[in-house]
PDB file of N, CA and C in Angstrom:
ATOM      1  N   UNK A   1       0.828  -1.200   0.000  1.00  0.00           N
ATOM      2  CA  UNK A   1       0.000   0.000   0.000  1.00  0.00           C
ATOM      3  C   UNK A   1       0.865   1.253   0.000  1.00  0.00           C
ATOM      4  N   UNK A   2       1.897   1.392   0.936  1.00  0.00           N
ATOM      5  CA  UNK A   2       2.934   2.474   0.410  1.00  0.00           C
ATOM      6  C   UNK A   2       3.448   3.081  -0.818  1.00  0.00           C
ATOM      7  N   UNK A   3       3.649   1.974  -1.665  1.00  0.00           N
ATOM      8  CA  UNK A   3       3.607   2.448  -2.761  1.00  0.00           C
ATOM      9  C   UNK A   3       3.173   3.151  -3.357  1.00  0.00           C
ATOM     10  N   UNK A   4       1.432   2.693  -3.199  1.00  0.00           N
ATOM     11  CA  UNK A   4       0.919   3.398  -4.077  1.00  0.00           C
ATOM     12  C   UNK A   4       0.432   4.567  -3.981  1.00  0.00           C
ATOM     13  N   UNK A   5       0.715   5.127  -2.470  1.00  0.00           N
ATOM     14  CA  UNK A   5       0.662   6.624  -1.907  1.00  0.00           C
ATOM     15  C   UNK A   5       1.625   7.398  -2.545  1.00  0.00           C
ATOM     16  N   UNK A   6       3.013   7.082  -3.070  1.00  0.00           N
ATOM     17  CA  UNK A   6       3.884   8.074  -3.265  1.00  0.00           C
ATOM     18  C   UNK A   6       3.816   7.495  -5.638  1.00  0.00           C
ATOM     19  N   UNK A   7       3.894   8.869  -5.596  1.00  0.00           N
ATOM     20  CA  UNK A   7       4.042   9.091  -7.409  1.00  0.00           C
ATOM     21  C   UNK A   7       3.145   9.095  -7.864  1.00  0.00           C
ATOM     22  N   UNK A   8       2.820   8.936  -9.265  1.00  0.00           N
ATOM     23  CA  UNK A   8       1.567   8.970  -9.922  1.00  0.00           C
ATOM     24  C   UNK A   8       1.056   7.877 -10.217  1.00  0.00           C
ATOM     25  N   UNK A   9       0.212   7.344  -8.670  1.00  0.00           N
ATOM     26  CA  UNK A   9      -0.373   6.463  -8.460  1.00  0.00           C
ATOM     27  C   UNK A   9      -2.147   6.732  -8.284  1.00  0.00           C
ATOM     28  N   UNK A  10      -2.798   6.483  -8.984  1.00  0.00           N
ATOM     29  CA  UNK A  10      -4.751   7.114  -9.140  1.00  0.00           C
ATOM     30  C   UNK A  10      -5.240   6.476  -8.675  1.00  0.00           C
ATOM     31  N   UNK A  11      -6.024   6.634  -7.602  1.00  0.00           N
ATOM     32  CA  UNK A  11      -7.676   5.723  -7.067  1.00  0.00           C
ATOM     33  C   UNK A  11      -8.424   5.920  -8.345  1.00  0.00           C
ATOM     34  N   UNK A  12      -9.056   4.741  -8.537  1.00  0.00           N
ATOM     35  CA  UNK A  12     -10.338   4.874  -9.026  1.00  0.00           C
ATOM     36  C   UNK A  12     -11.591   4.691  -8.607  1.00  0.00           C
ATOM     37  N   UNK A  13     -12.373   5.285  -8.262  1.00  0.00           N
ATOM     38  CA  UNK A  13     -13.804   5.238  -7.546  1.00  0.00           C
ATOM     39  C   UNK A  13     -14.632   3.865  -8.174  1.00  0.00           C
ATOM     40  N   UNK A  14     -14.586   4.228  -9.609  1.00  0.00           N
ATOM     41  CA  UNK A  14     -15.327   3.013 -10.200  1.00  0.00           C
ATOM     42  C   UNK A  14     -14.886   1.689 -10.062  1.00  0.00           C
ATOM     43  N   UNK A  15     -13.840   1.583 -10.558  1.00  0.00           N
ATOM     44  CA  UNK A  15     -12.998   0.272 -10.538  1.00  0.00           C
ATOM     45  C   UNK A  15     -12.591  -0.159  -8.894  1.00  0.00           C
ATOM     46  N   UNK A  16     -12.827   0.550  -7.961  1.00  0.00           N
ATOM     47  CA  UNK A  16     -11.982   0.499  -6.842  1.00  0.00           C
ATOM     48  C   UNK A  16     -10.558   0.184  -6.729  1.00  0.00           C
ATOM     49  N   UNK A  17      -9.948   0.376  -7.873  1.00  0.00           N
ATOM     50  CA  UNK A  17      -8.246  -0.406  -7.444  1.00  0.00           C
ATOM     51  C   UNK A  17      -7.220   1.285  -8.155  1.00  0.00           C
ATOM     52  N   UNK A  18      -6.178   1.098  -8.227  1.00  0.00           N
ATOM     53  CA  UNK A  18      -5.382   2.218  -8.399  1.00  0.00           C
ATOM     54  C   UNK A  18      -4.935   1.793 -10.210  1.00  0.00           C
ATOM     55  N   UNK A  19      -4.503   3.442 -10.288  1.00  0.00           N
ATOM     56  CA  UNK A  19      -3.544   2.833 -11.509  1.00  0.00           C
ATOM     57  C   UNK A  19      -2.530   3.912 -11.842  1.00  0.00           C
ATOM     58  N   UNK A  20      -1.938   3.587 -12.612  1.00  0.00           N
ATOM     59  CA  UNK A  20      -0.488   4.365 -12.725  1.00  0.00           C
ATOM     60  C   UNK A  20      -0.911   5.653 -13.494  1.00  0.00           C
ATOM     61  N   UNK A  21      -2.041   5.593 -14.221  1.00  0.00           N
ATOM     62  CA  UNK A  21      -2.082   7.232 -15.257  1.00  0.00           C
ATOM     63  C   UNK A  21      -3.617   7.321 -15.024  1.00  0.00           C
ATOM     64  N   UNK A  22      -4.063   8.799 -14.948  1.00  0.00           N
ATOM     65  CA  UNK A  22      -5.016   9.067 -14.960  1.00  0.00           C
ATOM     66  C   UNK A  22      -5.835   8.998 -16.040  1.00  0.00           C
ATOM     67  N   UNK A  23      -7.469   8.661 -16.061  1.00  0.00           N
ATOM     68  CA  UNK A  23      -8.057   9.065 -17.262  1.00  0.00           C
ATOM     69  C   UNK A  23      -8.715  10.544 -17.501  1.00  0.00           C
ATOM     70  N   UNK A  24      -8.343  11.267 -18.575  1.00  0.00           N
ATOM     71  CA  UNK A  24      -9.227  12.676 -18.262  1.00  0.00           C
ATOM     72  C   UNK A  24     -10.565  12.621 -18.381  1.00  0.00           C
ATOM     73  N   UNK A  25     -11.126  12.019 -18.579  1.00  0.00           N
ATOM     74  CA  UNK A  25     -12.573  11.570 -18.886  1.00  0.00           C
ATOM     75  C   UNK A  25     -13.073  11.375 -17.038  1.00  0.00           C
ATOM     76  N   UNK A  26     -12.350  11.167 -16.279  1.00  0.00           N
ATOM     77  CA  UNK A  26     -12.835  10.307 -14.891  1.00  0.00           C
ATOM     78  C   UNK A  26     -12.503  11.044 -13.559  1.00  0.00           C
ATOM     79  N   UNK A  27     -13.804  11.671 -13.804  1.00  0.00           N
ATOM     80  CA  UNK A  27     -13.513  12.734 -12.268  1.00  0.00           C
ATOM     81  C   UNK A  27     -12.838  12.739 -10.705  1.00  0.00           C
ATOM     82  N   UNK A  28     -13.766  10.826 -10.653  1.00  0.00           N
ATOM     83  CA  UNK A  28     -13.618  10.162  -9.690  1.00  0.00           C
ATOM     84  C   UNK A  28     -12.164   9.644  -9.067  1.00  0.00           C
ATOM     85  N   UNK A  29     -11.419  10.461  -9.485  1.00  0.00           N
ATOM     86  CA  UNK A  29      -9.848   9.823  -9.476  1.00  0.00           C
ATOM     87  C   UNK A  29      -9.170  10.744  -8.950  1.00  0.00           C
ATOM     88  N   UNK A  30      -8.137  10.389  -7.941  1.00  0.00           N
ATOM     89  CA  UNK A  30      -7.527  11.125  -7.278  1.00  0.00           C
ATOM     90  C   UNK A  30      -6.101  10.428  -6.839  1.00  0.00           C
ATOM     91  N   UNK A  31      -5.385  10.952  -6.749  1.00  0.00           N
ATOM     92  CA  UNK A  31      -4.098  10.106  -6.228  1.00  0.00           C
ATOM     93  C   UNK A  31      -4.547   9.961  -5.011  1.00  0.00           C
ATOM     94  N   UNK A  32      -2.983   8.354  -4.411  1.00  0.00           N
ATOM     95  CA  UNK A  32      -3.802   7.880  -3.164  1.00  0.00           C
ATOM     96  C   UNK A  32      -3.316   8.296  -2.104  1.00  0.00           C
ATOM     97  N   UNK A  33      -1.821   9.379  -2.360  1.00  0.00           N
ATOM     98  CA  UNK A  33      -1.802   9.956  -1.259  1.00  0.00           C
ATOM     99  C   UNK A  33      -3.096  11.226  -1.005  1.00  0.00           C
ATOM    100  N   UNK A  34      -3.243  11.876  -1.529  1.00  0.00           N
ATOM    101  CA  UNK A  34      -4.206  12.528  -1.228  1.00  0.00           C
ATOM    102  C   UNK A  34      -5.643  11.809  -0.869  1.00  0.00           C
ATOM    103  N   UNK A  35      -5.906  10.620  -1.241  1.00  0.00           N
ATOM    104  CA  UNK A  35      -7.565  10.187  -0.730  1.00  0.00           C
ATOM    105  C   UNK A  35      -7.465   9.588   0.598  1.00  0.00           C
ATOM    106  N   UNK A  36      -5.973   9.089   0.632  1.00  0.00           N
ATOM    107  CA  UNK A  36      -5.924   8.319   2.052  1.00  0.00           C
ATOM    108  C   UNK A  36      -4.876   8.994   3.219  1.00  0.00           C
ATOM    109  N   UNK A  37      -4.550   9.833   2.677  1.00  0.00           N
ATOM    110  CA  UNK A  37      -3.761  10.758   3.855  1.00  0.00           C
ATOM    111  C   UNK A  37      -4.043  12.070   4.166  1.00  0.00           C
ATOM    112  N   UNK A  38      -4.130  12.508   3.084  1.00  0.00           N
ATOM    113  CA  UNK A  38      -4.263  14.664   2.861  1.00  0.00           C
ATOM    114  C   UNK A  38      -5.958  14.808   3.221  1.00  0.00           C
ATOM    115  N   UNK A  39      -6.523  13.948   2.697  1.00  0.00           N
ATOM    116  CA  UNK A  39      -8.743  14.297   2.597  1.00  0.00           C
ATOM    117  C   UNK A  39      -8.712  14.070   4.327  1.00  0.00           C
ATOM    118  N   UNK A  40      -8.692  12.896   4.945  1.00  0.00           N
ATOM    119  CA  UNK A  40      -9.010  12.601   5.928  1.00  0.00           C
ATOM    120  C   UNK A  40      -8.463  13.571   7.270  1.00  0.00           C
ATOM    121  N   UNK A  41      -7.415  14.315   6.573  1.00  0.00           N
ATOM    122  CA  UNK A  41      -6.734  15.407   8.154  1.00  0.00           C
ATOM    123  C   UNK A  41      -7.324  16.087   7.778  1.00  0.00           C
ATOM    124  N   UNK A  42      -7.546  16.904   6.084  1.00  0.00           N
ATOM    125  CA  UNK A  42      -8.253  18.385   6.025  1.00  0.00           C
ATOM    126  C   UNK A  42      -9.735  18.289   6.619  1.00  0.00           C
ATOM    127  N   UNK A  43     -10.244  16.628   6.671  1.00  0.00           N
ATOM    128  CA  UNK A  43     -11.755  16.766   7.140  1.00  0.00           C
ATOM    129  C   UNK A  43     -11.483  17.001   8.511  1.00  0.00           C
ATOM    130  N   UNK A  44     -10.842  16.727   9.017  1.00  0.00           N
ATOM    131  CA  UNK A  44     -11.119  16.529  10.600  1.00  0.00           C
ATOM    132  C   UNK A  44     -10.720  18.008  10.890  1.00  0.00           C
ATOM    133  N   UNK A  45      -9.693  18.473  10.183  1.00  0.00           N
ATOM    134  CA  UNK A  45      -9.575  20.280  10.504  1.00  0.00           C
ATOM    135  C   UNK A  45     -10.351  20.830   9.986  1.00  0.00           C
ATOM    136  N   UNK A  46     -11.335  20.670   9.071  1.00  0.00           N
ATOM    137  CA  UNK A  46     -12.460  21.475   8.840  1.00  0.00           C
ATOM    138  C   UNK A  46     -13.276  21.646  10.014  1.00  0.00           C
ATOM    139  N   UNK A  47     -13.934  20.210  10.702  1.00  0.00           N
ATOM    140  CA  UNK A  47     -14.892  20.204  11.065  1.00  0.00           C
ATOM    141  C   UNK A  47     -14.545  20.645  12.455  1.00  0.00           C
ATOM    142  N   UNK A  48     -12.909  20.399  12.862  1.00  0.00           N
ATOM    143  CA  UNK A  48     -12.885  21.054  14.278  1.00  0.00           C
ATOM    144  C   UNK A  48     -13.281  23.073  14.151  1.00  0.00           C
ATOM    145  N   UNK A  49     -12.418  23.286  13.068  1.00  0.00           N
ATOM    146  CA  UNK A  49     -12.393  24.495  12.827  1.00  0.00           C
ATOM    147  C   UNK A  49     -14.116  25.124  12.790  1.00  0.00           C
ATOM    148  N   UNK A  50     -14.578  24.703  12.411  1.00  0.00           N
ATOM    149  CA  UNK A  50     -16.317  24.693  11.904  1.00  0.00           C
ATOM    150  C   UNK A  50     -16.869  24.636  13.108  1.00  0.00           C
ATOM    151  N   UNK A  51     -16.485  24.093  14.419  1.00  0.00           N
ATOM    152  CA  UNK A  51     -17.356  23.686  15.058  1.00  0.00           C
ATOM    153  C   UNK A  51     -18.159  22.685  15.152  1.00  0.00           C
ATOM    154  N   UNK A  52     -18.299  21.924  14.462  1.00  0.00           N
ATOM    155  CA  UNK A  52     -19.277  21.133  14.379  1.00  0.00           C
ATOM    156  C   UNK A  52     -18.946  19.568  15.107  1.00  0.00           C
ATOM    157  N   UNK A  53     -18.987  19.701  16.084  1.00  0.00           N
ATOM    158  CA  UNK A  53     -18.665  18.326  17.797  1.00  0.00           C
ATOM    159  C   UNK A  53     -19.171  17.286  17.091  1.00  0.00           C
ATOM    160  N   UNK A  54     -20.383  16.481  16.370  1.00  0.00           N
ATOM    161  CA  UNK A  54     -20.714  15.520  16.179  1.00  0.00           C
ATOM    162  C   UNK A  54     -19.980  15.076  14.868  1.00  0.00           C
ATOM    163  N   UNK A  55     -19.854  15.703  13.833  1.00  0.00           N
ATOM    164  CA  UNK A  55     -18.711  15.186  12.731  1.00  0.00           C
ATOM    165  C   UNK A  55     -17.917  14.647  13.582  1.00  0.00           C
ATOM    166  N   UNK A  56     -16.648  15.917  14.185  1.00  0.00           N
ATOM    167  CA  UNK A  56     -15.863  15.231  14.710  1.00  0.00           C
ATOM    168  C   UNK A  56     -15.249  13.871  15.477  1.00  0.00           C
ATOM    169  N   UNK A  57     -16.833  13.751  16.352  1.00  0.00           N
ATOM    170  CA  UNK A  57     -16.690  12.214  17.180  1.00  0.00           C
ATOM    171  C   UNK A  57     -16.783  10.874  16.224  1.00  0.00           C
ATOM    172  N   UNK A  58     -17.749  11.430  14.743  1.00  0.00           N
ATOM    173  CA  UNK A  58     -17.989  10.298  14.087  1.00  0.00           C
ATOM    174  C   UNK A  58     -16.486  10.138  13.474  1.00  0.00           C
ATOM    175  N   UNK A  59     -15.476  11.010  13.152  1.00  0.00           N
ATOM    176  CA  UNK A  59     -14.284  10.971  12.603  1.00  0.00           C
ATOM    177  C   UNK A  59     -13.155  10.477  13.492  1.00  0.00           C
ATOM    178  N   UNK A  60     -13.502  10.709  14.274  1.00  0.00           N
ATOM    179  CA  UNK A  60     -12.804   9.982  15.637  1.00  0.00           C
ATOM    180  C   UNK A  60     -13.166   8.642  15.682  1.00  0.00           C
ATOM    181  N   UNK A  61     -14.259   8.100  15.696  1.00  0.00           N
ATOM    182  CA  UNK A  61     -14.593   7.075  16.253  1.00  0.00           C
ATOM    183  C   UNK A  61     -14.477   6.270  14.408  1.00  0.00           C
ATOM    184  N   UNK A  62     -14.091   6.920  13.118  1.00  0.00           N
ATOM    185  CA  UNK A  62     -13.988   5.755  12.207  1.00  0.00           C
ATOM    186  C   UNK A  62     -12.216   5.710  11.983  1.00  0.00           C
ATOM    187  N   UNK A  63     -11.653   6.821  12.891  1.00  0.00           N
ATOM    188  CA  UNK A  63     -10.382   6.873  12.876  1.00  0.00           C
ATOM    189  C   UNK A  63      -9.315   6.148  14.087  1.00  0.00           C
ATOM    190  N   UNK A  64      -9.963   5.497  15.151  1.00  0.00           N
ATOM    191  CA  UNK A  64      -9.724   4.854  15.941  1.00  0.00           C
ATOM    192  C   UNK A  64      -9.055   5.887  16.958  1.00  0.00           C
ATOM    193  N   UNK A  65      -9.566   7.043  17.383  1.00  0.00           N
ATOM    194  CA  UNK A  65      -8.971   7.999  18.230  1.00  0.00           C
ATOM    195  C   UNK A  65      -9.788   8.187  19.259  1.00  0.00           C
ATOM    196  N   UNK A  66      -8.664   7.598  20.113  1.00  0.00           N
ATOM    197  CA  UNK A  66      -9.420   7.907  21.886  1.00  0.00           C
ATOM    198  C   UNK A  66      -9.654   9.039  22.091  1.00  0.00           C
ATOM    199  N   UNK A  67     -10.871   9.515  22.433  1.00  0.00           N
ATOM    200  CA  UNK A  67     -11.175  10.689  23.043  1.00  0.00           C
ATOM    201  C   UNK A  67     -12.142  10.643  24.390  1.00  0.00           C
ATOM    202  N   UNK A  68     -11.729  11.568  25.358  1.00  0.00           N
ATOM    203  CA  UNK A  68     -13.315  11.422  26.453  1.00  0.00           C
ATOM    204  C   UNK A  68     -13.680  12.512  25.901  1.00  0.00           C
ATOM    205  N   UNK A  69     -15.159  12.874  26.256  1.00  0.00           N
ATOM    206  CA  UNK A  69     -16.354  13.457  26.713  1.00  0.00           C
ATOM    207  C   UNK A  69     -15.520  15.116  26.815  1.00  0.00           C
ATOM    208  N   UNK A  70     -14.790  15.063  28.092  1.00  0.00           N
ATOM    209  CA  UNK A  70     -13.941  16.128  28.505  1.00  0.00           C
ATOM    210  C   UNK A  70     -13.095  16.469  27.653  1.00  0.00           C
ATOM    211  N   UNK A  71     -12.674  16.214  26.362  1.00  0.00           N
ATOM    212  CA  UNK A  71     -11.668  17.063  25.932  1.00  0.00           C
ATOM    213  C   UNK A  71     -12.149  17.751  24.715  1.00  0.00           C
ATOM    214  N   UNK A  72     -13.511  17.437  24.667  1.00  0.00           N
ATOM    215  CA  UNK A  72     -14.569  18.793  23.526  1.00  0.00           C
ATOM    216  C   UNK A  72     -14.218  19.641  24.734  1.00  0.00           C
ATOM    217  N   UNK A  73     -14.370  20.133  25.630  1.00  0.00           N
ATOM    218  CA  UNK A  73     -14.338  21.036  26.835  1.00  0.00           C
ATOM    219  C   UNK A  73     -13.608  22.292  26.083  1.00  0.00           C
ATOM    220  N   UNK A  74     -12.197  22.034  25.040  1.00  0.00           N
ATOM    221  CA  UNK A  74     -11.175  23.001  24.352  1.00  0.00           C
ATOM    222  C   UNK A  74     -11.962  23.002  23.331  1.00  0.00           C
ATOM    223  N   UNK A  75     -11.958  23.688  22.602  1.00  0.00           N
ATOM    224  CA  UNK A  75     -11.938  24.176  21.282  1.00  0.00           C
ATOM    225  C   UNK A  75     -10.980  25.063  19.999  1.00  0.00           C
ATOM    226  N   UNK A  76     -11.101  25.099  19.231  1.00  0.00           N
ATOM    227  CA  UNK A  76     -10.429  25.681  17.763  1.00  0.00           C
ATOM    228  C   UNK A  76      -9.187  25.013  18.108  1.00  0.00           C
ATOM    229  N   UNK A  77      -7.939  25.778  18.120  1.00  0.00           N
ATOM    230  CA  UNK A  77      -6.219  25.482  17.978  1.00  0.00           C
ATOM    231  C   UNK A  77      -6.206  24.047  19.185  1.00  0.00           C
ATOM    232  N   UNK A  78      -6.910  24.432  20.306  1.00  0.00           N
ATOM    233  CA  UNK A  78      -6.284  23.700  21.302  1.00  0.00           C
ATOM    234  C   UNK A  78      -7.041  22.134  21.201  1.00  0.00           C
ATOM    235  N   UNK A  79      -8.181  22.113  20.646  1.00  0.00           N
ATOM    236  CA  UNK A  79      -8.805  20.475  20.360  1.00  0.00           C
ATOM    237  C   UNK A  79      -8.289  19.868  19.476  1.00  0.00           C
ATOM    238  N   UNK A  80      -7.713  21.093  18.312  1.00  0.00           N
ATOM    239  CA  UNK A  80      -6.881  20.034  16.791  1.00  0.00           C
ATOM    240  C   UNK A  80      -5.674  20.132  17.264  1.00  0.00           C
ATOM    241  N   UNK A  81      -4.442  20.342  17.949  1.00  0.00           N
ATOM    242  CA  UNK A  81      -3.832  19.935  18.688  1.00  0.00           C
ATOM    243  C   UNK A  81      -3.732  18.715  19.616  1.00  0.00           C
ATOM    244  N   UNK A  82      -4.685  18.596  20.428  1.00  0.00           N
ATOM    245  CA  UNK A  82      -5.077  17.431  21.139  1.00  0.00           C
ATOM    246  C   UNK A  82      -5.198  16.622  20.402  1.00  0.00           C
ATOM    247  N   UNK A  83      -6.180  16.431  19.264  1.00  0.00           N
ATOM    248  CA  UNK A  83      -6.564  15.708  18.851  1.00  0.00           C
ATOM    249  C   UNK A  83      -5.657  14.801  17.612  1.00  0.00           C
ATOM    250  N   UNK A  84      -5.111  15.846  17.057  1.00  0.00           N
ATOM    251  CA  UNK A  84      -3.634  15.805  15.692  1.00  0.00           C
ATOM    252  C   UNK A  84      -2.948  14.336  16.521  1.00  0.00           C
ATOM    253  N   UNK A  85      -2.395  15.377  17.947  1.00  0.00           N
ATOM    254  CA  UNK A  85      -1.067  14.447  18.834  1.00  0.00           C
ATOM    255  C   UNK A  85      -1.841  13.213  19.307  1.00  0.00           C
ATOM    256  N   UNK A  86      -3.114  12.836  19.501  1.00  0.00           N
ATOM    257  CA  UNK A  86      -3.071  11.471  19.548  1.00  0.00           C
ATOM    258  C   UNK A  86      -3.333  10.584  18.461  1.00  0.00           C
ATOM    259  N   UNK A  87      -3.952  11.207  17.293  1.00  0.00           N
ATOM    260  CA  UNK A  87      -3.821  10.456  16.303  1.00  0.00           C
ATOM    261  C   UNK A  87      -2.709  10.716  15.651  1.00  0.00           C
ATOM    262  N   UNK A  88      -1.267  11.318  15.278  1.00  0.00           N
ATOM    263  CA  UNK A  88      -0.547  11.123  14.279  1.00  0.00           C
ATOM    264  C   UNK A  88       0.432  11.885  15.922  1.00  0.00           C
ATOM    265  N   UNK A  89       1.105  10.565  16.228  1.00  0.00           N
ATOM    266  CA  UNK A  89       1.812  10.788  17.210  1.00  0.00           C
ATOM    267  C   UNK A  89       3.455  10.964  16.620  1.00  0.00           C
ATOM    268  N   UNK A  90       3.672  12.470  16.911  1.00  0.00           N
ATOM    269  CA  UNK A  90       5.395  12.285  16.382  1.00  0.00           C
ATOM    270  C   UNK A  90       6.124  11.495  16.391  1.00  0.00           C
ATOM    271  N   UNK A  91       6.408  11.535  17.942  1.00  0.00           N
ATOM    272  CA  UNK A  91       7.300  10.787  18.408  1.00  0.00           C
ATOM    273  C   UNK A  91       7.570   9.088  17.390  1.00  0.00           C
ATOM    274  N   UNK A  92       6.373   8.819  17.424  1.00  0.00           N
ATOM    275  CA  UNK A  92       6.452   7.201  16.440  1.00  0.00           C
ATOM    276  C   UNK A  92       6.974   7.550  15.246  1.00  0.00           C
ATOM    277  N   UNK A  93       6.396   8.409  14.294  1.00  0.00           N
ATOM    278  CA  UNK A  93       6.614   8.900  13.197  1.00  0.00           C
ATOM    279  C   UNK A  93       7.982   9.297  12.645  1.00  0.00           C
ATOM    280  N   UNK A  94       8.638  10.202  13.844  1.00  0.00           N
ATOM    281  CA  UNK A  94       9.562  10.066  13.806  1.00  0.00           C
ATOM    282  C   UNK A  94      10.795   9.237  13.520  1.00  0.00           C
ATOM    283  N   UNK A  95      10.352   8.314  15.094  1.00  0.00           N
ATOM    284  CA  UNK A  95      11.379   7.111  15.010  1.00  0.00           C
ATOM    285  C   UNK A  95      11.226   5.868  14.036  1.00  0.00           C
ATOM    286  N   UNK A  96      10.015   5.797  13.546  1.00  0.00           N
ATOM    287  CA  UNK A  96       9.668   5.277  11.793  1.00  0.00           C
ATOM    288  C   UNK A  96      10.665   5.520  11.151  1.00  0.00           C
ATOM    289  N   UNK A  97      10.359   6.477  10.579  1.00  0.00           N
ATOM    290  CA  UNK A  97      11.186   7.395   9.443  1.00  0.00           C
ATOM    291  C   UNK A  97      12.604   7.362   9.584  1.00  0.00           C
ATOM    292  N   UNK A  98      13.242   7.275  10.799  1.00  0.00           N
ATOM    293  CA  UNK A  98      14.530   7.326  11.180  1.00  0.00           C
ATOM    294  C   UNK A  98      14.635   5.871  11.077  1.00  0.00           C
ATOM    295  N   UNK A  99      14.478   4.690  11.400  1.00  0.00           N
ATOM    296  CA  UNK A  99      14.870   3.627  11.292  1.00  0.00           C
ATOM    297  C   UNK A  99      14.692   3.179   9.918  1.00  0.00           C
ATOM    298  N   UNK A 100      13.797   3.326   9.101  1.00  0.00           N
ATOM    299  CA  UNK A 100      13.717   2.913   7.785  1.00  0.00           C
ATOM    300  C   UNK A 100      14.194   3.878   6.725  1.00  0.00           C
ATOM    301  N   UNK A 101      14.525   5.194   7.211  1.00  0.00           N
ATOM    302  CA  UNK A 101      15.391   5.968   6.031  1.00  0.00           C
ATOM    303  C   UNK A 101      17.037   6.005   6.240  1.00  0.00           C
ATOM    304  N   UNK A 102      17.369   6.078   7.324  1.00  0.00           N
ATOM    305  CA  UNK A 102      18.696   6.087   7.491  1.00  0.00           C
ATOM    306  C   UNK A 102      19.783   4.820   7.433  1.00  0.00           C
ATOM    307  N   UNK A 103      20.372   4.864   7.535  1.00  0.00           N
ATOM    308  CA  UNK A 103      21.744   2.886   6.941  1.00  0.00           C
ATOM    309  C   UNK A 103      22.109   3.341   8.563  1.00  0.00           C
ATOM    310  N   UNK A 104      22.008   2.007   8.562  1.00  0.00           N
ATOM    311  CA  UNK A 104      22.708   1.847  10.295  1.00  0.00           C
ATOM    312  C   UNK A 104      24.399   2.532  10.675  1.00  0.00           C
ATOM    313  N   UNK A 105      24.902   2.582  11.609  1.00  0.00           N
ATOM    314  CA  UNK A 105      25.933   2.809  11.494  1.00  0.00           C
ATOM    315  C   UNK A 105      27.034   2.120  11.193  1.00  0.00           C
ATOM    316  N   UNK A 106      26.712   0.715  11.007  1.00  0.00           N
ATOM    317  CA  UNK A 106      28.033   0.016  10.398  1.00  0.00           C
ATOM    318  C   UNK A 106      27.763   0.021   8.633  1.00  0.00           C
ATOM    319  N   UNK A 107      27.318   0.651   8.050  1.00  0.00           N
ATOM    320  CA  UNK A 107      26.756   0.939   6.762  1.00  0.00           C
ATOM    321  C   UNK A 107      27.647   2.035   6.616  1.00  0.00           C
ATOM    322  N   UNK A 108      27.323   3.190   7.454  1.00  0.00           N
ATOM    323  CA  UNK A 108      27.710   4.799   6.753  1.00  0.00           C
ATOM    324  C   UNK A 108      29.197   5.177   7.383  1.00  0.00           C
TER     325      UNK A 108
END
């Protein structure tokens, strides 16, 4: 699935599967970094930004993000904050990226 997030890799809505070139004829198509990484944060910052508490929980709850009751309590900067850091936790991300991009040290 990595793959097919990075380059010119297309969802297709109809077909459900990806493909390497777009058709101009086919609206429904979008690369898959953008349908499966970029759509799903701008929704959840819309809807914090918007206000709107019940989107949010349903986006939470199809995104597997713990939340209580108490931490709608914040709003605007300080809930998409909260909310960002428990779903896309640096720290992991980080140390991801560092173990699978860098050559160990008996390499470099």
């Amino acid at each position: 699935m990595a793959k097919l997030l990075w380059g010119d890799w297309f969802y297709d809505e109809e077909s459900k599967g990806f493909k390497n070139s777009p058709r101009s004829s086919n609206k429904n198509e979008s690369r898959g970094f953008n349908k499966y990484v970029l759509k799903p944060i701008i929704h959840l910052y819309k809807a914090i930004s918007e206000n709107k508490i019940d989107l949010v929980k349903k986006i939470c709850e199809r995104q597997e993000i713990s939340i209580k009751e108490s931490d709608f309590n914040s709003t605007g900067k300080d809930l998409i904050k909260l909310l960002f850091r428990r779903w896309i936790n640096v720290a992991d991300a980080v140390l991801d990226m560092v173990c699978t991009q860098l050559p160990s040290p008996v390499e470099a």
